[in-house]
Protein backbone atom coordinates (compact mmCIF):
# COMPACT_ATOMS: atom_id res chain seq x y z
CA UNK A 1 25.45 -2.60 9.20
CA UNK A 2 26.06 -4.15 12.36
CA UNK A 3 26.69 -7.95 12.38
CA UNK A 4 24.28 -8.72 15.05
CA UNK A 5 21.79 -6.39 12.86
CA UNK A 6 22.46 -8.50 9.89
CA UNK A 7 21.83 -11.14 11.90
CA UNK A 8 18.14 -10.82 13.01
CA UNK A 9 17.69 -9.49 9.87
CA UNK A 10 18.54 -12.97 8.50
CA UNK A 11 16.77 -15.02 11.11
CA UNK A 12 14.01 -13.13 10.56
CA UNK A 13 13.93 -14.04 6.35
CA UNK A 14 15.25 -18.08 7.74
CA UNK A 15 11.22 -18.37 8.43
CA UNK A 16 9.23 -19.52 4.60
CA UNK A 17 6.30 -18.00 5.85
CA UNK A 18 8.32 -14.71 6.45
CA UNK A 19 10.35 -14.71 3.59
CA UNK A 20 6.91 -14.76 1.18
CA UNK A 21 5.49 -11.96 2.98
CA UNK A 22 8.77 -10.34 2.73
CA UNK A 23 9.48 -10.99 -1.09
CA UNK A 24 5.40 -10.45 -1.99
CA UNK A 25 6.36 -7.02 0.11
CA UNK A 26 9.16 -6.05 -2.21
CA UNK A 27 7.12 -6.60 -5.03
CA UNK A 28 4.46 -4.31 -3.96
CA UNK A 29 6.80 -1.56 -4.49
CA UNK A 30 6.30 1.62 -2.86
CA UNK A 31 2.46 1.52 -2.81
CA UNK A 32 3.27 -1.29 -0.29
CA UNK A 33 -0.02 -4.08 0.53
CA UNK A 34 -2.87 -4.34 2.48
CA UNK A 35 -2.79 -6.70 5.17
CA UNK A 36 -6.09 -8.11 3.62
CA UNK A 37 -4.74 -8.62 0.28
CA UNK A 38 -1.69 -10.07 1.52
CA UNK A 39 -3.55 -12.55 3.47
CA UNK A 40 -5.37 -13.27 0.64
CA UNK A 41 -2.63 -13.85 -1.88
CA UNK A 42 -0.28 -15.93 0.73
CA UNK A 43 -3.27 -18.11 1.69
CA UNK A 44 -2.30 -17.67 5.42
CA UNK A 45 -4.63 -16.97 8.71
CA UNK A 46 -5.21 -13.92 10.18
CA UNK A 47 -3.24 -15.18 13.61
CA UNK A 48 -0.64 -16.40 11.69
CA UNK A 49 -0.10 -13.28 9.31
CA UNK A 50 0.06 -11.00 12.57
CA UNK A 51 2.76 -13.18 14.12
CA UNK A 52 5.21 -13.14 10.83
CA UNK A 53 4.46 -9.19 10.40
CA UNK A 54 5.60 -8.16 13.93
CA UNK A 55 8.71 -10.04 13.88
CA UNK A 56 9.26 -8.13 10.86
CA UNK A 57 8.69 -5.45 12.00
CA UNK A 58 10.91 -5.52 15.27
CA UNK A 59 13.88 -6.23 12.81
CA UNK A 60 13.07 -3.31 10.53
CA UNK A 61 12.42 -4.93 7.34
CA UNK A 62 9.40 -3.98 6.81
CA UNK A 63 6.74 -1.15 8.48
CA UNK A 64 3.18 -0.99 8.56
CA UNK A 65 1.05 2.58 8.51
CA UNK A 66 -3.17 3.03 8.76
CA UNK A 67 -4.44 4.37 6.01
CA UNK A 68 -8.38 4.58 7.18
CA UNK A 69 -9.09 1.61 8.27
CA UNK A 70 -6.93 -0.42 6.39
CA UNK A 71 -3.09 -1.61 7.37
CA UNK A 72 -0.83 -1.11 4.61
CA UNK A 73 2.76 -3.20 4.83
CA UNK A 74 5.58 -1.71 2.96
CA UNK A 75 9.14 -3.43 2.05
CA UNK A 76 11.83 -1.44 3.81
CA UNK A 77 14.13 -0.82 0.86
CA UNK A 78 17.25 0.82 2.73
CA UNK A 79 17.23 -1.93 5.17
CA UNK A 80 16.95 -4.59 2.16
CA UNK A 81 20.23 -2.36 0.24
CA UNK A 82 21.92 -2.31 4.08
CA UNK A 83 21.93 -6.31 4.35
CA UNK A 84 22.80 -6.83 0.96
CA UNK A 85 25.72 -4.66 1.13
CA UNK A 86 26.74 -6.30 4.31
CA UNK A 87 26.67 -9.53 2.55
CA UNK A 88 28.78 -8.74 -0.57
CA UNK A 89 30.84 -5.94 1.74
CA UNK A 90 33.89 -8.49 1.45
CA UNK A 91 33.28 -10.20 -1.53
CA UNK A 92 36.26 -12.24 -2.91
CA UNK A 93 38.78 -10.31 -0.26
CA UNK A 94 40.33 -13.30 1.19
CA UNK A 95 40.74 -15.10 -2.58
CA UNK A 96 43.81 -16.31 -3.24
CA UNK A 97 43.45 -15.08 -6.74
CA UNK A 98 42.92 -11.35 -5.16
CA UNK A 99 45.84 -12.08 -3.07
CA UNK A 100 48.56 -12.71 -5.99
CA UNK A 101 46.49 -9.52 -8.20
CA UNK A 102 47.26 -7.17 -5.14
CA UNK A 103 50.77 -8.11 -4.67
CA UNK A 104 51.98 -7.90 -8.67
């Protein structure tokens, strides 16, 4: 992943609002949620909802598909592993314990 990609990824999740629909999102699993019953179980306006959704969907984290007439959200789960990665990518490689390990 691309630091400026992990980047608006994490802006994105900064937001509260964004980072409940996100995490309520990755709970959902695969079947993914309803806008409705996300709105519902977050307690947060229509307007509002629409806003947090479309930023994250511009990032990637999560997409959105019709199914009839309802809009279904879905956590995007290689995205999620792809920022984590980033994150933990260089865990512990500058340590100064690492340092004296490699050169014994």
């Amino acid at each position: 992943m691309k630091l400026d990609d992990a980047a608006a990824h994490l802006e994105a999740l900064g937001n509260p609002t964004r980072l409940k629909i996100y995490r309520a999102l990755v709970r959902a699993g695969d079947a993914g949620m309803p806008v409705g019953r996300l709105q519902d179980k977050l307690k947060i306006a229509p307007s509002t909802l629409s806003h947090h959704i479309k930023t994250l969907m511009v990032v990637g984290l999560i997409s959105q598909v019709r199914d009839a007439t309802t809009l279904v959200c879905h956590a995007n789960y290689d995205v999620m592993r792809g920022l984590v990665e980033f994150l933990v990518a260089e865990c512990c490689t500058g340590s100064e314990s690492n340092d004296t390990q490699t050169a014994a």
